[in-house]
Protein backbone atom coordinates (compact mmCIF):
# COMPACT_ATOMS: atom_id res chain seq x y z
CA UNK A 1 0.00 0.00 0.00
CA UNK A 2 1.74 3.30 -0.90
CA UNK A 3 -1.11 5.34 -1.48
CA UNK A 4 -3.33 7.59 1.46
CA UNK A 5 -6.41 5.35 2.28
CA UNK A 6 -9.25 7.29 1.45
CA UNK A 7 -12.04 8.41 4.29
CA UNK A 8 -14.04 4.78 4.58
CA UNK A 9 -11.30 3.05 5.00
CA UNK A 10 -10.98 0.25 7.74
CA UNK A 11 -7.85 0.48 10.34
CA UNK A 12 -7.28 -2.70 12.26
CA UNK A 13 -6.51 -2.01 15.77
CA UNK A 14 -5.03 -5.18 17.83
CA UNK A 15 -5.60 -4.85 21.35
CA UNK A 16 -8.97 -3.00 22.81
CA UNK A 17 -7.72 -0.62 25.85
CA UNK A 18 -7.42 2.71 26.55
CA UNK A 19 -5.01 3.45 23.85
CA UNK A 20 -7.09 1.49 21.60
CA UNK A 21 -10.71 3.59 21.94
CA UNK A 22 -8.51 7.11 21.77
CA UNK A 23 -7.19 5.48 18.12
CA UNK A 24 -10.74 4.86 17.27
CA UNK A 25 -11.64 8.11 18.17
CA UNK A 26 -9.41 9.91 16.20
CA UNK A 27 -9.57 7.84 12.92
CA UNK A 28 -13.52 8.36 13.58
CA UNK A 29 -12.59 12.63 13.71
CA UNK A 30 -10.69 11.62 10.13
CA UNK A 31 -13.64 9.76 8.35
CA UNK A 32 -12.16 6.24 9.23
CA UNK A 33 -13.62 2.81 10.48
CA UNK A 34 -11.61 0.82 12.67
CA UNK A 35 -11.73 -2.94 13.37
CA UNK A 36 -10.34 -3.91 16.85
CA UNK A 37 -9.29 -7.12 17.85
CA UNK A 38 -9.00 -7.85 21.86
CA UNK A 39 -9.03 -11.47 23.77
CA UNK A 40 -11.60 -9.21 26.40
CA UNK A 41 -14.70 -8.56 25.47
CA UNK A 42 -15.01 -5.90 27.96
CA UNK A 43 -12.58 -4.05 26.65
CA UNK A 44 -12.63 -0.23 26.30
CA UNK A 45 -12.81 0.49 22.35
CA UNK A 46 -15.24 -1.99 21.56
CA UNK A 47 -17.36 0.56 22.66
CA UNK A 48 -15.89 3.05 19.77
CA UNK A 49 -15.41 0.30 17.14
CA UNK A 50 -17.57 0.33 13.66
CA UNK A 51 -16.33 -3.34 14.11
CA UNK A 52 -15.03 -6.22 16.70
CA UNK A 53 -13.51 -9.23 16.99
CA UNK A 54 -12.79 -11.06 20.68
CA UNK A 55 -10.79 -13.67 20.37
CA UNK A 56 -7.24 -15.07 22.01
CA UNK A 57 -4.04 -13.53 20.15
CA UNK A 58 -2.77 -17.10 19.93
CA UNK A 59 -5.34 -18.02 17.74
CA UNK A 60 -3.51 -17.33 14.40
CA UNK A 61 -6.14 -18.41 12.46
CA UNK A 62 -8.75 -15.93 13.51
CA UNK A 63 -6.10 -13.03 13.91
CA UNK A 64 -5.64 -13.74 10.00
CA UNK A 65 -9.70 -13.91 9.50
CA UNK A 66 -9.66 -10.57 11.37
CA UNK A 67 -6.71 -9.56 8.60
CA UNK A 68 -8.56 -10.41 5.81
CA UNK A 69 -11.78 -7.24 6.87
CA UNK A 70 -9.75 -4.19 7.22
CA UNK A 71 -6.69 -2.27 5.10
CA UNK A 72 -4.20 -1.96 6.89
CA UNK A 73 -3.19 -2.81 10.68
CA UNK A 74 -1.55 -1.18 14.47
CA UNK A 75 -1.48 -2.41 17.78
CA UNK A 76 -2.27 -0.28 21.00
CA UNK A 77 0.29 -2.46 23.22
CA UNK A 78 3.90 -4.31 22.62
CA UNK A 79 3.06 -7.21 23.73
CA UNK A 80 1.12 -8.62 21.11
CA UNK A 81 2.71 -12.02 20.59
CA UNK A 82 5.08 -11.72 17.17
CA UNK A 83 3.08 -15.07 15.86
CA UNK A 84 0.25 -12.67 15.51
CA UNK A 85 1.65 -9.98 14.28
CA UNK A 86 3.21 -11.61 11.85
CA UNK A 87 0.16 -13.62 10.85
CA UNK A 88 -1.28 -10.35 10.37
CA UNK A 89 1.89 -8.53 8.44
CA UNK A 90 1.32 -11.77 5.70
CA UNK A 91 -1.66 -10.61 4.49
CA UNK A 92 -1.57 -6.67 5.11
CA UNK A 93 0.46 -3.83 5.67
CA UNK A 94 1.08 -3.69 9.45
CA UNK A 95 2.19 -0.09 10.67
CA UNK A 96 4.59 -0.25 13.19
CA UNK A 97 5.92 -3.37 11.28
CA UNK A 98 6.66 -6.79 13.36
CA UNK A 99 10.28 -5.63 14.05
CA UNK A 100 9.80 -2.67 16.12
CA UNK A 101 7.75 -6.16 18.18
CA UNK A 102 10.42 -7.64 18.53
CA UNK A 103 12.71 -5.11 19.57
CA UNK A 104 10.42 -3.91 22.12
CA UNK A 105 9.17 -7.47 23.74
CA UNK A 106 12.84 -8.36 24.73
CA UNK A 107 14.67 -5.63 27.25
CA UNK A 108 17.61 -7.62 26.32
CA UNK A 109 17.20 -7.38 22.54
CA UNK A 110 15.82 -3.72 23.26
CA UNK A 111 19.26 -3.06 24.82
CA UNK A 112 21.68 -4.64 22.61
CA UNK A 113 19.23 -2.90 19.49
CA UNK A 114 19.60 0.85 21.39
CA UNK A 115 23.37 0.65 22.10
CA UNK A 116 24.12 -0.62 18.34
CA UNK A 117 23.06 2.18 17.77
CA UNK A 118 25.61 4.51 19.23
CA UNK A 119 23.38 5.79 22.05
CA UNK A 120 23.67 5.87 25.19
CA UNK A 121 21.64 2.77 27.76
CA UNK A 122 23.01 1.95 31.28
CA UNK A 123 24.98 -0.78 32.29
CA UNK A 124 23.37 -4.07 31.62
CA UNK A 125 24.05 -7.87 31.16
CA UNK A 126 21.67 -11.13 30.28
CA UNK A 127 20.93 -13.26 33.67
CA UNK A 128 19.76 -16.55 33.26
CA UNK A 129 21.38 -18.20 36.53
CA UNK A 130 22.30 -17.02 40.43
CA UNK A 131 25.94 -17.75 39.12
CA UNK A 132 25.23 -15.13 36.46
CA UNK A 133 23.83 -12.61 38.46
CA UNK A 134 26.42 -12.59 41.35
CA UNK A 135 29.39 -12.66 38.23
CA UNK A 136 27.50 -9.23 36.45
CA UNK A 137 26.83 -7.50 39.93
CA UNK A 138 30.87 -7.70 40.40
CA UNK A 139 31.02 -5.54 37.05
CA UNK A 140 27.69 -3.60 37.15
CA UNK A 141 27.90 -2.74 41.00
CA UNK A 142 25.07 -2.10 43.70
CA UNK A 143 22.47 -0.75 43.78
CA UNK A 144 21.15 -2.00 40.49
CA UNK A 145 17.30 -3.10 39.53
CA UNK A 146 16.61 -6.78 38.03
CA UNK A 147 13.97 -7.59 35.13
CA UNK A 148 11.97 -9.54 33.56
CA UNK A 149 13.11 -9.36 30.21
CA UNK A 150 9.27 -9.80 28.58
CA UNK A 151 5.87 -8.48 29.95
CA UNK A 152 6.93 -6.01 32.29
CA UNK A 153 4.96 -2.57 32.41
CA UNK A 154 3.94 -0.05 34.91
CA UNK A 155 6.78 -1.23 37.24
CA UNK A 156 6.21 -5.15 37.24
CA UNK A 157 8.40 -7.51 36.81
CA UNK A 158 11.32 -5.70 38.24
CA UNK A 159 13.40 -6.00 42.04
CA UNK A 160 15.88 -3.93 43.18
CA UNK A 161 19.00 -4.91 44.06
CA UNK A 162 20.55 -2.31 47.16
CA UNK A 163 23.12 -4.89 48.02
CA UNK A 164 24.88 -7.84 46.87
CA UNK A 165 22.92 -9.61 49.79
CA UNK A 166 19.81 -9.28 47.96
CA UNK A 167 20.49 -10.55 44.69
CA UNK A 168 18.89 -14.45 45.60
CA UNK A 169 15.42 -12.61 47.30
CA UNK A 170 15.40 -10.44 43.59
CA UNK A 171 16.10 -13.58 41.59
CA UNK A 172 13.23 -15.31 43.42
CA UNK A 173 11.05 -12.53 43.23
CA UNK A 174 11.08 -13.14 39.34
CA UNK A 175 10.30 -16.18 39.74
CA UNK A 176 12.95 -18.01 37.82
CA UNK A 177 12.30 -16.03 33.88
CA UNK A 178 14.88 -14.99 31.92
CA UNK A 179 16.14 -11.35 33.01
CA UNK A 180 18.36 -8.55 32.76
CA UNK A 181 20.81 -6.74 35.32
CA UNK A 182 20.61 -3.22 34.72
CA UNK A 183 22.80 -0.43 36.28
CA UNK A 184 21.82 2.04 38.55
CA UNK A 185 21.47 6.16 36.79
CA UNK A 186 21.13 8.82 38.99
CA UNK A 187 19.09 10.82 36.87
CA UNK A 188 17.63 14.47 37.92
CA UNK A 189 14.10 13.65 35.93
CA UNK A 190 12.27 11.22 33.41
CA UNK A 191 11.05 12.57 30.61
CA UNK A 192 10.34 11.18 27.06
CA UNK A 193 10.07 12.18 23.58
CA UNK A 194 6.89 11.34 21.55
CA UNK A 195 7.99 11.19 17.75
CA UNK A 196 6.00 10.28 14.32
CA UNK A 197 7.26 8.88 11.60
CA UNK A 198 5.40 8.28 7.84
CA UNK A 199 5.68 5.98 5.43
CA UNK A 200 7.21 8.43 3.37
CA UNK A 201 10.16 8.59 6.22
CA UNK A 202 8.92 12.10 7.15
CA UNK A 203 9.50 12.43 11.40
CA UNK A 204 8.47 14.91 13.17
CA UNK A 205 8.38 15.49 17.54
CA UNK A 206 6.12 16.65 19.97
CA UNK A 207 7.81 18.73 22.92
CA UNK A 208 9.79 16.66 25.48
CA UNK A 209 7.51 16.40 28.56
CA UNK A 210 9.30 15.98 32.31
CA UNK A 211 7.26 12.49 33.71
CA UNK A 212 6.88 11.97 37.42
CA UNK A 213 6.30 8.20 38.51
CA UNK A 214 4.46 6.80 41.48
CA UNK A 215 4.57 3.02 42.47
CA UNK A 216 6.31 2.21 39.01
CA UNK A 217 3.34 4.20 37.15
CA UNK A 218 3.12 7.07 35.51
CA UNK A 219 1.53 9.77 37.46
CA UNK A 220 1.57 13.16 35.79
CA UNK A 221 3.04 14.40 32.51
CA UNK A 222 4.37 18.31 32.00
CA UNK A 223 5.06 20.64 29.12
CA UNK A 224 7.16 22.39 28.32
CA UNK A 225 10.03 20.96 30.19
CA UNK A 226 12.84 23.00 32.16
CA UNK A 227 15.63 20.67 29.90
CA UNK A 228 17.82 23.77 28.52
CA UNK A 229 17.36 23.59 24.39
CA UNK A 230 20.34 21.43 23.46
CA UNK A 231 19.05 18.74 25.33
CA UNK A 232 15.70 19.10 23.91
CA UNK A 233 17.54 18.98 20.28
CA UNK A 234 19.36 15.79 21.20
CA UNK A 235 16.10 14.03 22.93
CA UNK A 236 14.85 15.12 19.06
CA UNK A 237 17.84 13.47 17.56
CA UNK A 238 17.58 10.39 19.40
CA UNK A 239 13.80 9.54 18.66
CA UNK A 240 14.81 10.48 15.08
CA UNK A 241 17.80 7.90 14.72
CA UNK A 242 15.62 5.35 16.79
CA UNK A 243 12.73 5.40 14.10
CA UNK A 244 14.85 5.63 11.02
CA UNK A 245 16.76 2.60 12.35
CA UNK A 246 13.55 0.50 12.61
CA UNK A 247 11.83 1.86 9.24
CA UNK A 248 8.97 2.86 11.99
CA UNK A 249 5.74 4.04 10.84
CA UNK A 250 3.53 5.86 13.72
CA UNK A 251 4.10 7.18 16.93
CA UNK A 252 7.06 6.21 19.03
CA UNK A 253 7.80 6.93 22.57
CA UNK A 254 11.28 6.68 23.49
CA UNK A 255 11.87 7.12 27.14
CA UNK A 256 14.37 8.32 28.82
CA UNK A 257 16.72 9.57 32.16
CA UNK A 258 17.92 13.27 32.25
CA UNK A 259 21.42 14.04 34.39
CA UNK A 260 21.74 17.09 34.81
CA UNK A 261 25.02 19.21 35.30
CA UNK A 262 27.53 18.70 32.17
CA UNK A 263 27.57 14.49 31.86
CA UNK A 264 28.67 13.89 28.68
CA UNK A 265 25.13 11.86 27.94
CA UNK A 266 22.44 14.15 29.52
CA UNK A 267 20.21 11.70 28.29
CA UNK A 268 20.17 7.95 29.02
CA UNK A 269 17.35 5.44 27.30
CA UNK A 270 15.38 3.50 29.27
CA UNK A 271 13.14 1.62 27.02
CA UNK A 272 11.10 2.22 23.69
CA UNK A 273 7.21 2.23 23.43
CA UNK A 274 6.10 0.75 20.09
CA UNK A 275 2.91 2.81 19.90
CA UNK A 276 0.91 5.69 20.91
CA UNK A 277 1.82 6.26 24.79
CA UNK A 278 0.63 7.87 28.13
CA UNK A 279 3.38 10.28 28.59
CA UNK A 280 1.70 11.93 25.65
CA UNK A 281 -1.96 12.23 26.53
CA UNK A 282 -1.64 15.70 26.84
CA UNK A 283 -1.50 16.38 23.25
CA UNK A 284 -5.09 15.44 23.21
CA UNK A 285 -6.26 19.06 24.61
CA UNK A 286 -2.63 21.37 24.36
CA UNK A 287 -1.90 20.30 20.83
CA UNK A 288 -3.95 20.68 16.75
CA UNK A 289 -3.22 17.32 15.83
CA UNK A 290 -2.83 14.92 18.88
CA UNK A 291 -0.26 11.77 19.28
CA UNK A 292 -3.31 9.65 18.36
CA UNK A 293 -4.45 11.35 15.26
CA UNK A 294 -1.27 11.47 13.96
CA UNK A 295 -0.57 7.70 14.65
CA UNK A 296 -3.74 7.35 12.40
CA UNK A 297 -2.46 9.60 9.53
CA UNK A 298 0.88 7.63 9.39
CA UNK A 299 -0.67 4.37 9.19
CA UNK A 300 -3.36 5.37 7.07
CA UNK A 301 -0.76 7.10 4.28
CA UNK A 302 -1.64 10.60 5.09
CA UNK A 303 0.05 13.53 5.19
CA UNK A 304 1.25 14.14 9.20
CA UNK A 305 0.11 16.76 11.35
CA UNK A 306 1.05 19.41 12.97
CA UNK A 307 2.95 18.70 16.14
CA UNK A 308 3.27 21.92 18.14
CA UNK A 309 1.72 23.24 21.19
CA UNK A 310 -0.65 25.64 21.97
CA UNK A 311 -0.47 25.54 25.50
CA UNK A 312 0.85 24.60 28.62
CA UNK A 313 -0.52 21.15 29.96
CA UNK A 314 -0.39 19.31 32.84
CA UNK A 315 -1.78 15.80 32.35
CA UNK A 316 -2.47 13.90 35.73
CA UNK A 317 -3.43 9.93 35.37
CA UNK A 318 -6.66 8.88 37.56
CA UNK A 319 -5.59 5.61 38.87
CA UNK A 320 -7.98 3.51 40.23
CA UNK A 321 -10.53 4.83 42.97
CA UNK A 322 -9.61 8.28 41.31
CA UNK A 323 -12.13 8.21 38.99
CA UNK A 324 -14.47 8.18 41.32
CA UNK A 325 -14.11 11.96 41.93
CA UNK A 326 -15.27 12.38 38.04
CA UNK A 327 -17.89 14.79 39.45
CA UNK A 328 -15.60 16.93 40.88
CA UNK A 329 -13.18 16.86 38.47
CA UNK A 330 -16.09 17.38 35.75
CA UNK A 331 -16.92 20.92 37.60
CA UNK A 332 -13.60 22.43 37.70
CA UNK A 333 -13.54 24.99 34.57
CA UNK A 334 -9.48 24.57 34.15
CA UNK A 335 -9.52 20.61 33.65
CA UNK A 336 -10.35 18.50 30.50
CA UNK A 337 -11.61 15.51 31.91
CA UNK A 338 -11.08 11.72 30.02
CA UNK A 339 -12.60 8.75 31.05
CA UNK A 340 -12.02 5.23 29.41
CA UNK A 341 -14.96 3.75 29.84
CA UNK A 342 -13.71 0.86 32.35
CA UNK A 343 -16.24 -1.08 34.32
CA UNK A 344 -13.94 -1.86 37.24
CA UNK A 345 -11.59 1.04 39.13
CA UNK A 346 -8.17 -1.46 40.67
CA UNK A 347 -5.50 -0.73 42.45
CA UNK A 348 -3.02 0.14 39.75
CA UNK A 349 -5.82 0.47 36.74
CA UNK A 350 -5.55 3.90 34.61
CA UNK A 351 -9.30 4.63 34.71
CA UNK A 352 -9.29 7.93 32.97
CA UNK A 353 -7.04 11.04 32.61
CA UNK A 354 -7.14 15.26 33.49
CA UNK A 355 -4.99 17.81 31.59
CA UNK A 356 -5.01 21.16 33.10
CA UNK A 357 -4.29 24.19 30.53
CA UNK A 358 -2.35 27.25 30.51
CA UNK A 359 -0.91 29.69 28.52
CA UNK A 360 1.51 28.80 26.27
CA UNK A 361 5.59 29.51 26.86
CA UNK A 362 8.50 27.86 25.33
CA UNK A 363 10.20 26.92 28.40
CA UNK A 364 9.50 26.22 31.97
CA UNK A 365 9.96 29.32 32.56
CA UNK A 366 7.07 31.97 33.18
CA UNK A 367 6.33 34.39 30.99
CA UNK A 368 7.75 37.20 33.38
CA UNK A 369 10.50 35.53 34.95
């Protein structure tokens, strides 16, 4: 496919969450159906759908059944199995492709694929055995963190290591999978850059927001950022060099460590997000064209975006009982309120999101200061 899919067009969509319905609401803005695809059939963007199929992804059969009804495929999550994705890929275009999978599923492979690359990663090593982990916390050094190097999100699947005496308690704690020592950064902030690529290999970036973590999830999201501009270029650079080097078509998140002071890497990686991401919610209500919409223009052929601001946001994640203050949150004139829809608020569960709008600046800075 190398031509724009006209408006009518069907985008498959495998997985049905959050990130899922705010795809189908933005290819809906653009004239376009999408198809989702989900192993729940409670899921969120069945709701916002033209079309669904529930089934397991490790039914390759129906994955290629579900192939067969739309023109061209995404995914809302990285941890579709590749089987699928593949299955998928065979019989149409499938935007992010399988690789950027593969890359992503493995922290190991993620790694080795990041560092090729000439950029910057901390310390890290493949364990597989206690033998191996005491041998790579000689070289790495204490404190360090231990995980899982598949299915780990929102702070799961990882221990921390403080001391060589707790390397057998972390190694237990991950219940025996294959895993990855990583080094400890002192870092100042997280932040990550949100970039989209086209087909045509035209990239371009949202701003850099700072992202503030609570219980190994993301809690609140803010732009513009206080990084001074040359590390705002080279957060640019990197997301650039990371798409180009995987063909990518769509939105990547690339996330990352700031030091601050004069380190000679300001910016470490952390990990890459195959897909449309939370850290960039905000461009729902502070940006023209939001991460989502522009996902769906990439994968549909179109012509991208815009991807500047025009204001200040603050987006805050409702986690669990949080939502329940919707009310509330509903009355106060400053906030855009976003709820996905989800029938159960748990511990841990993004129910919904707020972004809270100001005027716009270029830098953290007020306007006066």
């Amino acid at each position: 496919m190398t031509d724009p899919l006209p408006p009518g067009s069907t985008i498959g969509i495998l997985g049905g969450g959050q990130l899922g319905r705010m795809l189908a609401q933005a290819a809906a803005k653009l004239g376009l159906r999408t198809h989702v695809y989900s192993d729940r059939a409670d899921d969120p963007a069945f709701e916002l759908a033209a079309a669904a199929t529930c089934g397991e992804f490790t039914d390759v059969a129906r994955i290629a059944a579900f192939a067969e009804t739309v023109d061209v495929i995404t995914y809302e999550f990285e941890n579709v199995p590749l089987e699928a994705a593949e299955a998928a890929e065979r019989l149409r275009p499938l935007r992010p492709g399988s690789r950027a999978l593969a890359v992503a599923q493995d922290r190991l492979i993620e790694k080795r694929f990041i560092s090729g690359l000439g950029l910057p990663v901390a310390p890290f090593a493949e364990v597989s055995s206690p033998a191996m982990l005491a041998r790579e916390l000689e070289t790495i050094g204490t404190p360090a963190i231990l995980k899982t190097r598949r299915f780990g999100y929102d702070g799961k699947g990882q221990a921390r290591i403080r001391t060589p005496g707790e390397a057998s308690a972390a190694l237990a704690e991950l219940a025996g999978a294959p895993a990855i020592l990583e080094g400890h950064v002192a870092f100042e902030r997280e932040v990550s850059i949100l970039v989209v690529r086209g087909h045509d290999g035209e990239v371009r970036t949202y701003d850099t927001p700072v992202n503030e973590h609570r219980d190994g999830i993301l809690y609140r999201s803010t732009v513009p950022s206080s990084l001074e501009p040359s590390h705002r270029a080279r957060a640019e650079e990197i997301g650039r060099l990371v798409a180009d080097a995987l063909d990518y078509v769509g939105l990547l998140a690339v996330e990352m460590f700031h030091i601050s002071g004069d380190a000679k890497n300001p910016l470490i990686i952390n990990e890459i997000a195959p897909r449309v991401h939370n850290s960039g919610h905000w461009t729902l209500d502070a940006c023209h064209v939001s991460q989502f919409e522009n996902h769906i223009r990439a994968v549909a052929g179109w012509p991208l975006g815009s991807t500047a601001r025009h204001s200040n946001a603050v987006m805050t994640n409702l986690i669990g009982p949080e939502a329940d203050d919707w009310r509330k949150l509903a009355e106060d004139p400053m906030l855009s309120l976003h709820l996905y829809g989800k029938r159960e608020a748990r511990a841990g569960r993004k129910m919904g999101h707020v972004t809270r709008l100001s005027p716009l600046t270029e830098s953290g800075r007020a306007k006066d200061d």
